[in-house]
PDB file of N, CA and C in Angstrom:
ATOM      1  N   UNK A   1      29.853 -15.586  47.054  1.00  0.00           N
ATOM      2  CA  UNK A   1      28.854 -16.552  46.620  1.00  0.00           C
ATOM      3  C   UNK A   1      28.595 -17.542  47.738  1.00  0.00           C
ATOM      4  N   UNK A   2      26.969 -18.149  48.164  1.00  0.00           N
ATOM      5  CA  UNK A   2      26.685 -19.007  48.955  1.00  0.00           C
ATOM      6  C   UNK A   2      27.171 -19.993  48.519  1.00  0.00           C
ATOM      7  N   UNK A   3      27.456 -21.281  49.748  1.00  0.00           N
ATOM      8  CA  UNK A   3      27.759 -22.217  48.849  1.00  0.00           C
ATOM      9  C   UNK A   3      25.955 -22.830  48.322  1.00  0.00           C
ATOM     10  N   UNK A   4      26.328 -24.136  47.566  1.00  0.00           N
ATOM     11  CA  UNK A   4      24.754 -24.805  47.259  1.00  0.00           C
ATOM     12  C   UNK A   4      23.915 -24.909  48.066  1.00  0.00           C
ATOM     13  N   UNK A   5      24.632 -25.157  49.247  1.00  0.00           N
ATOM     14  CA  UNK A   5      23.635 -25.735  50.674  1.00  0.00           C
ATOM     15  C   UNK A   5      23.168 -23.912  51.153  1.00  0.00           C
ATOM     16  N   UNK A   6      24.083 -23.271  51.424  1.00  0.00           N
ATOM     17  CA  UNK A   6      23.012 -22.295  51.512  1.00  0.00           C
ATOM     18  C   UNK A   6      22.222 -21.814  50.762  1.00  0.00           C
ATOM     19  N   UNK A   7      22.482 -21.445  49.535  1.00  0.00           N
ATOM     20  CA  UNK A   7      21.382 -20.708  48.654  1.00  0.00           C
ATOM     21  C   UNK A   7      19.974 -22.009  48.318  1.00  0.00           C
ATOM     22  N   UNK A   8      20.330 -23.301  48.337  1.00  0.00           N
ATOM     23  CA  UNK A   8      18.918 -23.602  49.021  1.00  0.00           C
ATOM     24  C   UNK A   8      18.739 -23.535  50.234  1.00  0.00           C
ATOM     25  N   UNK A   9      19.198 -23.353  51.127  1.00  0.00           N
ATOM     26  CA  UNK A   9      18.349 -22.799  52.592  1.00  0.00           C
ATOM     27  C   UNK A   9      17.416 -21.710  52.204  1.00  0.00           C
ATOM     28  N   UNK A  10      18.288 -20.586  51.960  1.00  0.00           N
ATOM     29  CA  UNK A  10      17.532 -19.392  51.613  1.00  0.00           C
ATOM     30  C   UNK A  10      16.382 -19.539  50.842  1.00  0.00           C
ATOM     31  N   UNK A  11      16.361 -20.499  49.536  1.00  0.00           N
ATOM     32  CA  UNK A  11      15.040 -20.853  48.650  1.00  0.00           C
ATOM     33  C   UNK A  11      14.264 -21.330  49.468  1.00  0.00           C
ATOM     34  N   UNK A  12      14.390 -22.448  50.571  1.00  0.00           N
ATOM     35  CA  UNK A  12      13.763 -22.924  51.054  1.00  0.00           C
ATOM     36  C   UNK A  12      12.493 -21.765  51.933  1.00  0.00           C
ATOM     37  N   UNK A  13      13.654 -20.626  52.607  1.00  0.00           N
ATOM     38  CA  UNK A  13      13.260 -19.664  53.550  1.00  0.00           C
ATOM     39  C   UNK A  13      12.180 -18.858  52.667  1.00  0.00           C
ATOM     40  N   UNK A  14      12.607 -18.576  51.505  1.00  0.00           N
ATOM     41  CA  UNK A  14      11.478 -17.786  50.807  1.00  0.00           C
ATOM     42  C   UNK A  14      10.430 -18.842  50.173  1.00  0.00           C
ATOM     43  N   UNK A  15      10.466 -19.974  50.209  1.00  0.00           N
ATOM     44  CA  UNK A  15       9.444 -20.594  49.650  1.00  0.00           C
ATOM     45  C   UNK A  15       8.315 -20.570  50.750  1.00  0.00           C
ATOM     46  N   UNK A  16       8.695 -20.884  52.088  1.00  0.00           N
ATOM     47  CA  UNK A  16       8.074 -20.739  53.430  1.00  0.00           C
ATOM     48  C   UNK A  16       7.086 -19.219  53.490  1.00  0.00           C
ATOM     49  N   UNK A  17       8.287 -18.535  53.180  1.00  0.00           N
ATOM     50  CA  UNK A  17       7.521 -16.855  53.504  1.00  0.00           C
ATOM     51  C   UNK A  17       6.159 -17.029  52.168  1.00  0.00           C
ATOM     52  N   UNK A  18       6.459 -17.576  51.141  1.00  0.00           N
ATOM     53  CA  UNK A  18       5.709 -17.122  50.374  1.00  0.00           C
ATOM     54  C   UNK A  18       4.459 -18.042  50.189  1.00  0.00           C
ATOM     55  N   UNK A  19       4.341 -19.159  50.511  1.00  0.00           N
ATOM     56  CA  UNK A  19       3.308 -19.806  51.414  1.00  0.00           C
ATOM     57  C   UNK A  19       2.937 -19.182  52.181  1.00  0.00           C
ATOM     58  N   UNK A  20       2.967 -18.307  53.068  1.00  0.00           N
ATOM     59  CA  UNK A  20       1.877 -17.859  53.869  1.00  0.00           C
ATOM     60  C   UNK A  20       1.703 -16.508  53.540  1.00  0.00           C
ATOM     61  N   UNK A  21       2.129 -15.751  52.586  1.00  0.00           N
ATOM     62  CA  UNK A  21       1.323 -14.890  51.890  1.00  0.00           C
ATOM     63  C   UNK A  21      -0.130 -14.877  51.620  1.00  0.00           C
ATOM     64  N   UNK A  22      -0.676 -14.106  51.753  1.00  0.00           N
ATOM     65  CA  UNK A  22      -2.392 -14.015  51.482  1.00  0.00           C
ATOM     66  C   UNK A  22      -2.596 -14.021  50.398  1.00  0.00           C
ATOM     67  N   UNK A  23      -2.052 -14.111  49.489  1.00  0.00           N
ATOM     68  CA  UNK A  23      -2.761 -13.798  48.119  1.00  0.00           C
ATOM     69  C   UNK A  23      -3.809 -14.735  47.629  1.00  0.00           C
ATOM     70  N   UNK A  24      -4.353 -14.597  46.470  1.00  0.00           N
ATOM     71  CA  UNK A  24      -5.551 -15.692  46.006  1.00  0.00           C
ATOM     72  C   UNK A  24      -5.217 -15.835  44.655  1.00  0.00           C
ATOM     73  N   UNK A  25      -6.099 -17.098  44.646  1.00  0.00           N
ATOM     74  CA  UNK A  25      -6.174 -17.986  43.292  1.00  0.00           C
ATOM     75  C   UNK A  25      -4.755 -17.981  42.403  1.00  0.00           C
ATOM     76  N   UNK A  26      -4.908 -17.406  41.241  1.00  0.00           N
ATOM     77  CA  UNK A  26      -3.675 -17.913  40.207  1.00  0.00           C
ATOM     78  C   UNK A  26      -2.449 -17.441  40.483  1.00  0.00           C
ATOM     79  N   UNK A  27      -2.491 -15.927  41.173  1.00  0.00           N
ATOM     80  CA  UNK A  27      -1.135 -15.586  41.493  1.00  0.00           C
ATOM     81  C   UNK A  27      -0.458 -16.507  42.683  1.00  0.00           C
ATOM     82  N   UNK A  28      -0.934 -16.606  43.724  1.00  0.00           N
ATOM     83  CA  UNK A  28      -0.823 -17.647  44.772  1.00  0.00           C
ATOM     84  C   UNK A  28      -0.059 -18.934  44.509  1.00  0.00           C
ATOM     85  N   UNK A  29      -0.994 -19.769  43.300  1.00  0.00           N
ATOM     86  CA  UNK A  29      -0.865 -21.160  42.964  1.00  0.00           C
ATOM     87  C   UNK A  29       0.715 -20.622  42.242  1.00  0.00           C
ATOM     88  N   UNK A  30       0.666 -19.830  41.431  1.00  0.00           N
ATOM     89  CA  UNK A  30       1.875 -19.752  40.303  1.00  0.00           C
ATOM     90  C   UNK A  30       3.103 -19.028  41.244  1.00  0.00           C
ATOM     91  N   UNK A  31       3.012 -18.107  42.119  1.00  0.00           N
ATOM     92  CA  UNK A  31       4.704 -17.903  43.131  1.00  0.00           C
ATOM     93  C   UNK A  31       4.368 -19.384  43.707  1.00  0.00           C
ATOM     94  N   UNK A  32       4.242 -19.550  44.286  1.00  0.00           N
ATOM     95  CA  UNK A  32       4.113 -21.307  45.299  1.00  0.00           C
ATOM     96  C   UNK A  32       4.491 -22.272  44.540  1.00  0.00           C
ATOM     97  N   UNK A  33       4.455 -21.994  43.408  1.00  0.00           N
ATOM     98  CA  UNK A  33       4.806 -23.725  41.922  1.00  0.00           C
ATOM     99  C   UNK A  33       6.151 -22.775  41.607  1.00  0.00           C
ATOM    100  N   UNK A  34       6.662 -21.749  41.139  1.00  0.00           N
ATOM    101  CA  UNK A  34       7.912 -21.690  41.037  1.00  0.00           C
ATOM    102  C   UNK A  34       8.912 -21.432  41.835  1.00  0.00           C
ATOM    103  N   UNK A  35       7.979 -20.963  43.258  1.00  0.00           N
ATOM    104  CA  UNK A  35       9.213 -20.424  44.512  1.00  0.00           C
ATOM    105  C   UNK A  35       9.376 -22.191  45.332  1.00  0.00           C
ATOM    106  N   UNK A  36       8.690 -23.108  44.669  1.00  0.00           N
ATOM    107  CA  UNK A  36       8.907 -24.753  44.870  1.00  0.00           C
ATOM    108  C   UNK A  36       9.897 -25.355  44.061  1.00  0.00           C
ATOM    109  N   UNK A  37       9.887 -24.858  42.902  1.00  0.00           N
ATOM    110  CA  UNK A  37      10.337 -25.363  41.582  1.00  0.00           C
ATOM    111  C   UNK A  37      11.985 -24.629  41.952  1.00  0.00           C
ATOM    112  N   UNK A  38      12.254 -23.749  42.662  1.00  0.00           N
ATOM    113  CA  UNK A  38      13.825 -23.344  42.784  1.00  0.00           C
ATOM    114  C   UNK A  38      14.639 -24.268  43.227  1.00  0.00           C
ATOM    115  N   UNK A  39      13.661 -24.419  44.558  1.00  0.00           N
ATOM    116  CA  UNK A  39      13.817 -25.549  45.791  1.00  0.00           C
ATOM    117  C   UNK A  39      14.370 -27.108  45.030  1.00  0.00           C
ATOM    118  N   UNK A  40      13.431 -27.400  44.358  1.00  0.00           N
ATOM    119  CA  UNK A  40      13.480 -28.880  43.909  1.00  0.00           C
ATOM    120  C   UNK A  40      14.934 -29.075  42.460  1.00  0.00           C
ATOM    121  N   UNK A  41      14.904 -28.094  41.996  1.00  0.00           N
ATOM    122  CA  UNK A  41      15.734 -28.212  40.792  1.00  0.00           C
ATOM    123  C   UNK A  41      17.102 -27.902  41.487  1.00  0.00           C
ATOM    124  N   UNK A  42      17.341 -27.251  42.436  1.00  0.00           N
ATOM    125  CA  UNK A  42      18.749 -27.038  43.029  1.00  0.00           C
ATOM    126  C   UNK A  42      18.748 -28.167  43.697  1.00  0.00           C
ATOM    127  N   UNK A  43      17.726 -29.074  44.547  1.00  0.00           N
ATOM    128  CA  UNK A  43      18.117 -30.422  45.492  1.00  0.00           C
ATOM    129  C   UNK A  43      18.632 -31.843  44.359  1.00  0.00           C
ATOM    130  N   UNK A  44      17.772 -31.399  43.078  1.00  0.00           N
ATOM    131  CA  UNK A  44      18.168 -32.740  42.368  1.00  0.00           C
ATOM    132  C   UNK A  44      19.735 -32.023  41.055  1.00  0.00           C
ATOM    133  N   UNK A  45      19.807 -31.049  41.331  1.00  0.00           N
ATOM    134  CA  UNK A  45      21.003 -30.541  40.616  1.00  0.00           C
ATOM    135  C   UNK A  45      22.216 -30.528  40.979  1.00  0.00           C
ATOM    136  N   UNK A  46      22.070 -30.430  42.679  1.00  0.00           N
ATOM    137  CA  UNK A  46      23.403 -30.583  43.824  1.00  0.00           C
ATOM    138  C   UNK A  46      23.612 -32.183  43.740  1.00  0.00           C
ATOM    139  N   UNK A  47      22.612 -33.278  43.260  1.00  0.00           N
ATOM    140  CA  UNK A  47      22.595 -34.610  42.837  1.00  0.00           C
ATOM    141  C   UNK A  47      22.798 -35.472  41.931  1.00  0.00           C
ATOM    142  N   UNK A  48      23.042 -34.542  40.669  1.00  0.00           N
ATOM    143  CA  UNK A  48      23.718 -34.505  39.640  1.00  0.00           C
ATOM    144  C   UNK A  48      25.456 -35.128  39.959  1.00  0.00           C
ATOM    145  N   UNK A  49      25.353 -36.371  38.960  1.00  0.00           N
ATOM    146  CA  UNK A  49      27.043 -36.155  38.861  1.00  0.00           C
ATOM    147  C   UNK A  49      27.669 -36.042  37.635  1.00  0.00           C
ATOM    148  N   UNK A  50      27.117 -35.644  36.380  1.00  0.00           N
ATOM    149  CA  UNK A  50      27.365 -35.100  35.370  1.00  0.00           C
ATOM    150  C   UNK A  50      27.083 -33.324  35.609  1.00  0.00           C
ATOM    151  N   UNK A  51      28.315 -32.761  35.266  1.00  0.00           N
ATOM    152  CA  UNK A  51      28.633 -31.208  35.110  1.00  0.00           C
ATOM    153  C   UNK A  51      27.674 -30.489  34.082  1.00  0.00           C
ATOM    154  N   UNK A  52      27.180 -31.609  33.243  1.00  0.00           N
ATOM    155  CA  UNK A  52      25.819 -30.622  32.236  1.00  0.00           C
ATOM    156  C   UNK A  52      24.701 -31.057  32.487  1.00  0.00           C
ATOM    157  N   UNK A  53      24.095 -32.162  33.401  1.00  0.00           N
ATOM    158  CA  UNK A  53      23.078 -32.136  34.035  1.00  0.00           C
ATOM    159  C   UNK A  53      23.034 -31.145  35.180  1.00  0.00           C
ATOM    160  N   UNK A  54      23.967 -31.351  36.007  1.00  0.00           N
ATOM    161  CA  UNK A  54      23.717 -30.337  37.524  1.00  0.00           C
ATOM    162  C   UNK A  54      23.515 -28.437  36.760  1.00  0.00           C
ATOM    163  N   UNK A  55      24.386 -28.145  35.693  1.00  0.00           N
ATOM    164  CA  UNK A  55      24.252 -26.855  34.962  1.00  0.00           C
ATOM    165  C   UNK A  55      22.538 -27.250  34.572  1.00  0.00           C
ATOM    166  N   UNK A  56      22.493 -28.004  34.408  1.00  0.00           N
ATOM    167  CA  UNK A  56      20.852 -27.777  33.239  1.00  0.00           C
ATOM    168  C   UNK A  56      19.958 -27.388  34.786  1.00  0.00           C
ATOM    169  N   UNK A  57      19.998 -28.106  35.848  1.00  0.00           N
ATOM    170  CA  UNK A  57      18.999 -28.268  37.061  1.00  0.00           C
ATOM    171  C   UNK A  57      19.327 -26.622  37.655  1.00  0.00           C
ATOM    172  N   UNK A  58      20.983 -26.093  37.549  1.00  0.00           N
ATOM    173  CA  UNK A  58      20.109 -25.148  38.233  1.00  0.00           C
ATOM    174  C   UNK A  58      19.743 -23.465  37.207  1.00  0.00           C
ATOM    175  N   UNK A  59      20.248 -23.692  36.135  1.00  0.00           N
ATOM    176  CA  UNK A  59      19.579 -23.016  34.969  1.00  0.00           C
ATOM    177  C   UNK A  59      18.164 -23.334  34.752  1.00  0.00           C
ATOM    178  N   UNK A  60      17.443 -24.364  35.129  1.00  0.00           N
ATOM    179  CA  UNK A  60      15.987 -23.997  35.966  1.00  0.00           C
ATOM    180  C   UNK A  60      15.258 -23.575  36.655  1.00  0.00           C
ATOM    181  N   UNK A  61      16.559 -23.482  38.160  1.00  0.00           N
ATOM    182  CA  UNK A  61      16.377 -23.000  39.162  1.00  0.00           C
ATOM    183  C   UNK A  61      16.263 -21.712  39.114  1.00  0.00           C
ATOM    184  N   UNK A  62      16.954 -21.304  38.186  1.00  0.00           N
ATOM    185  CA  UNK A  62      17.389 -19.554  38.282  1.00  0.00           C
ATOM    186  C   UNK A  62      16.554 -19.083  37.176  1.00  0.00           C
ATOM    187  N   UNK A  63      15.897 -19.102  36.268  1.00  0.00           N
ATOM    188  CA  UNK A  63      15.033 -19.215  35.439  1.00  0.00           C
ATOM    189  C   UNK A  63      13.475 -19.018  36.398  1.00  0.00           C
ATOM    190  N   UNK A  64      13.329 -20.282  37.259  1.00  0.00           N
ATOM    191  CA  UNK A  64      12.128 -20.247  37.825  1.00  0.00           C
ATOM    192  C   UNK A  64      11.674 -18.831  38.610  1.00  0.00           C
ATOM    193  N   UNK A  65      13.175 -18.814  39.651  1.00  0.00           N
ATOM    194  CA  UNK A  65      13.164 -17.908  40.290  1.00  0.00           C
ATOM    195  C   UNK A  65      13.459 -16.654  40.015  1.00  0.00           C
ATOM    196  N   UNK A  66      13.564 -16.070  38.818  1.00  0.00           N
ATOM    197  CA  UNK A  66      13.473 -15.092  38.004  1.00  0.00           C
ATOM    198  C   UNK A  66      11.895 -14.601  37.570  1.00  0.00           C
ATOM    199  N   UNK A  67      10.928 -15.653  37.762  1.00  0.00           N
ATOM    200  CA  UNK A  67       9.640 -15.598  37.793  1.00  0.00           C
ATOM    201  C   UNK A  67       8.883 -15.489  38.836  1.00  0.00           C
ATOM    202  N   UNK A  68       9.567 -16.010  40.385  1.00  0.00           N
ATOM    203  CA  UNK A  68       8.980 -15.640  41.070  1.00  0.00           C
ATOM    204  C   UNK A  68       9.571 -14.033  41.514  1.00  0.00           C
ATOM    205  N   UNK A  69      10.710 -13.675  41.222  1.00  0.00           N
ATOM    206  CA  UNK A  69      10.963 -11.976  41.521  1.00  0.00           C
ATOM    207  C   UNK A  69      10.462 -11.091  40.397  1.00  0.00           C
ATOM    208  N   UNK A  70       9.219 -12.156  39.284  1.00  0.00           N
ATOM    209  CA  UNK A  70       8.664 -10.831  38.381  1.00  0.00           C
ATOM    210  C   UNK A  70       7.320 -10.704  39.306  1.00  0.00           C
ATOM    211  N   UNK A  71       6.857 -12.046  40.356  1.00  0.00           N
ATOM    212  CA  UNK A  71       6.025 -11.910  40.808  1.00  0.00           C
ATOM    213  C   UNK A  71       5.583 -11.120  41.630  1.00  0.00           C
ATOM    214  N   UNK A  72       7.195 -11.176  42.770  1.00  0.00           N
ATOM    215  CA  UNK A  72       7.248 -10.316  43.704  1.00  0.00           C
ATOM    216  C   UNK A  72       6.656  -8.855  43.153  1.00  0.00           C
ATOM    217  N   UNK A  73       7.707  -8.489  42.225  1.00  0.00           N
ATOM    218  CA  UNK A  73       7.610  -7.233  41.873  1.00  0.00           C
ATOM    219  C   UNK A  73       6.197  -6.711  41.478  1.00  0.00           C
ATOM    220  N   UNK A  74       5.333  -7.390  40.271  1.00  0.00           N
ATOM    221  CA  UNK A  74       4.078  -7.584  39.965  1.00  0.00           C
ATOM    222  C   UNK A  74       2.846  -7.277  41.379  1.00  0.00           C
ATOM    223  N   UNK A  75       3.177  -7.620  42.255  1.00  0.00           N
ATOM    224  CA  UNK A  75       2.048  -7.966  43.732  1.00  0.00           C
ATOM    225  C   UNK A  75       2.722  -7.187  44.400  1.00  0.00           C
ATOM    226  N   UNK A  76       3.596  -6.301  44.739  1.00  0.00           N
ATOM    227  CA  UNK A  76       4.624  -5.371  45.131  1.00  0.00           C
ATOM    228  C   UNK A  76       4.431  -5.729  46.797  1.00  0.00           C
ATOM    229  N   UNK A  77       5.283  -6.969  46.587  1.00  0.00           N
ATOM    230  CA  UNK A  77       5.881  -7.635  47.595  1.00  0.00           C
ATOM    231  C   UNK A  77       7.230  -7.647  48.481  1.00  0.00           C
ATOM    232  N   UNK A  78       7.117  -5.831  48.406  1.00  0.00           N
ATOM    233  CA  UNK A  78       8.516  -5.258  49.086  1.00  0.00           C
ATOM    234  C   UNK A  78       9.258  -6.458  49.914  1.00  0.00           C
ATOM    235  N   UNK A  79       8.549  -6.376  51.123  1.00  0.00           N
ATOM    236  CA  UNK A  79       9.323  -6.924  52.023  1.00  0.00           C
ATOM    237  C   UNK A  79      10.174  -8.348  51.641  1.00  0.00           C
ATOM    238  N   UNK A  80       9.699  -9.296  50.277  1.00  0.00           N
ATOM    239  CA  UNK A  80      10.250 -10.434  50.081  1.00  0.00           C
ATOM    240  C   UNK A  80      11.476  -9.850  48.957  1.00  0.00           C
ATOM    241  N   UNK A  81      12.027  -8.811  48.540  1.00  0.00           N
ATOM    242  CA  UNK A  81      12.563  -8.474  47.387  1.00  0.00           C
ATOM    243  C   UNK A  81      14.198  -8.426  47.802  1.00  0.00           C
ATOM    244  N   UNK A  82      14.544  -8.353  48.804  1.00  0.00           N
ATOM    245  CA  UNK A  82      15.647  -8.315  49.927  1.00  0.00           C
ATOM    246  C   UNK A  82      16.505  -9.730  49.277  1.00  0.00           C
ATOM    247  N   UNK A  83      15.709 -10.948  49.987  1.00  0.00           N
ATOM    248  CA  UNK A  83      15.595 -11.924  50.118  1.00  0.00           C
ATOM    249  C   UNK A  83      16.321 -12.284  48.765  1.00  0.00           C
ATOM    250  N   UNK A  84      15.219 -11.940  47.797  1.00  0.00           N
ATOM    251  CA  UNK A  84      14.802 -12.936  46.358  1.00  0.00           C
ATOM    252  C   UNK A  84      15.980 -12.250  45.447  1.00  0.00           C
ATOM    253  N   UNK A  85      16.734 -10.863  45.985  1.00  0.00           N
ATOM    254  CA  UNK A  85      17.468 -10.800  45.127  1.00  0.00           C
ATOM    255  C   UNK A  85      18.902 -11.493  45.453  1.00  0.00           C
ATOM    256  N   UNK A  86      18.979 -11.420  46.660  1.00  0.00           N
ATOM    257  CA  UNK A  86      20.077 -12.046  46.869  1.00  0.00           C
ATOM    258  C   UNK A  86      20.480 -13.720  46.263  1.00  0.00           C
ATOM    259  N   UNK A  87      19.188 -13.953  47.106  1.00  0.00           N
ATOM    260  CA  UNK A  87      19.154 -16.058  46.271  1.00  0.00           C
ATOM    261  C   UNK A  87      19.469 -15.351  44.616  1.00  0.00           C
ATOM    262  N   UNK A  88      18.661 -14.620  43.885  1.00  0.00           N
ATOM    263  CA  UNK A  88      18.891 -14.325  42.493  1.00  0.00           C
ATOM    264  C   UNK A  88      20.422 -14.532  41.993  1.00  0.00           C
ATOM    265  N   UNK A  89      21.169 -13.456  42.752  1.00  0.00           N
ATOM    266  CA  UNK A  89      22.637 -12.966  42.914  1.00  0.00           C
ATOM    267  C   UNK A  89      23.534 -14.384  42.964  1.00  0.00           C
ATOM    268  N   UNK A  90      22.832 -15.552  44.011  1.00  0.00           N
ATOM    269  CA  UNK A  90      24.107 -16.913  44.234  1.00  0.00           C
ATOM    270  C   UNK A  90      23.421 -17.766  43.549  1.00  0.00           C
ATOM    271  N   UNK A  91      22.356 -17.698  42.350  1.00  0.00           N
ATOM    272  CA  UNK A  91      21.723 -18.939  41.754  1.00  0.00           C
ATOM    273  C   UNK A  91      22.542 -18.688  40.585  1.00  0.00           C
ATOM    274  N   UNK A  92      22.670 -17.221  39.923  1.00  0.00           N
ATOM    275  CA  UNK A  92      23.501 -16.578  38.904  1.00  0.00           C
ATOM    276  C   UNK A  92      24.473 -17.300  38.754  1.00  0.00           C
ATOM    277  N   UNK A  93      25.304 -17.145  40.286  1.00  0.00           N
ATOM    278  CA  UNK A  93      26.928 -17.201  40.413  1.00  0.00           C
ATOM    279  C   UNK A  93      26.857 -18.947  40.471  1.00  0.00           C
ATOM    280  N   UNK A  94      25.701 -19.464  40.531  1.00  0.00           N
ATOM    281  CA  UNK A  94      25.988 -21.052  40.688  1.00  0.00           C
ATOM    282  C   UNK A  94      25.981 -21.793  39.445  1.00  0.00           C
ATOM    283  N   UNK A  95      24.901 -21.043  38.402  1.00  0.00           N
ATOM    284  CA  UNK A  95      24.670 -21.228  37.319  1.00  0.00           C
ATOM    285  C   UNK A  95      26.446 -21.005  36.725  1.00  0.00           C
ATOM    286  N   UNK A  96      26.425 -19.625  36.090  1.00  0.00           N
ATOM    287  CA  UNK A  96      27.845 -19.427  35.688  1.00  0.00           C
ATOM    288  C   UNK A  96      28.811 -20.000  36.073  1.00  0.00           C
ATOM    289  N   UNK A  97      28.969 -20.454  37.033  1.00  0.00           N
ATOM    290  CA  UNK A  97      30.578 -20.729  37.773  1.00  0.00           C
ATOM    291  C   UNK A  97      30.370 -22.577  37.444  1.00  0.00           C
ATOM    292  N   UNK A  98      29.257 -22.819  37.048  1.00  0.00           N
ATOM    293  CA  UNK A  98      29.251 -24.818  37.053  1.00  0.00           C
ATOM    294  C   UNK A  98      29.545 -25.062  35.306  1.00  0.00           C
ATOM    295  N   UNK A  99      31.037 -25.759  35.644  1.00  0.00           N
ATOM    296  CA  UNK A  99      31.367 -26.030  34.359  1.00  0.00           C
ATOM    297  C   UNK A  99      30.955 -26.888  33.435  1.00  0.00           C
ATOM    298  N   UNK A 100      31.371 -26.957  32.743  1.00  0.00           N
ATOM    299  CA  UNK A 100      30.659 -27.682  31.649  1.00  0.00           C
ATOM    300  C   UNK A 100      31.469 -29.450  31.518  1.00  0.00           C
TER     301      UNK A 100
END
């Protein structure tokens, strides 16, 4: 498992890639608002100093980003699927493993 600081790097890295994707209009706006929304809910969740707030922030995170890998998949966005499963894999293990 990454620690916090990496698996937001990595969000960060795919939020980047997926900003400059070509796509248009709603699909575009909607990966870009949740591949943001990973980003932001893990920075204010690692900021958390209650154990069921920081669980709630990144059970958002991993939630969100569960939407942007239906997106990927949806727009068959091979090359980002590498990436998105792995962050998937340490948002899981960050979620589960933060006690209560």
């Amino acid at each position: 498992m990454g620690t916090n600081l990496e698996v937001y790097q990595k969000a960060v890295k795919l939020y980047q890639q997926v900003k400059a994707l070509k796509l248009k209009g709603a699909v575009r706006d909607q990966i870009i608002r949740a591949s943001m929304s990973v980003c932001l809910n893990l920075a204010e969740g690692n900021n958390r100093n209650g154990l069921k707030d920081r669980k709630k922030f990144f059970n958002i995170a991993l939630t969100s980003h569960r939407e942007v890998q239906a997106l990927i998949e949806m727009e068959e966005l091979s090359e980002l699927t590498k990436l998105a499963d792995i962050i998937g894999a340490q948002l899981y293990l960050l979620h589960r493993n933060c006690p209560l």
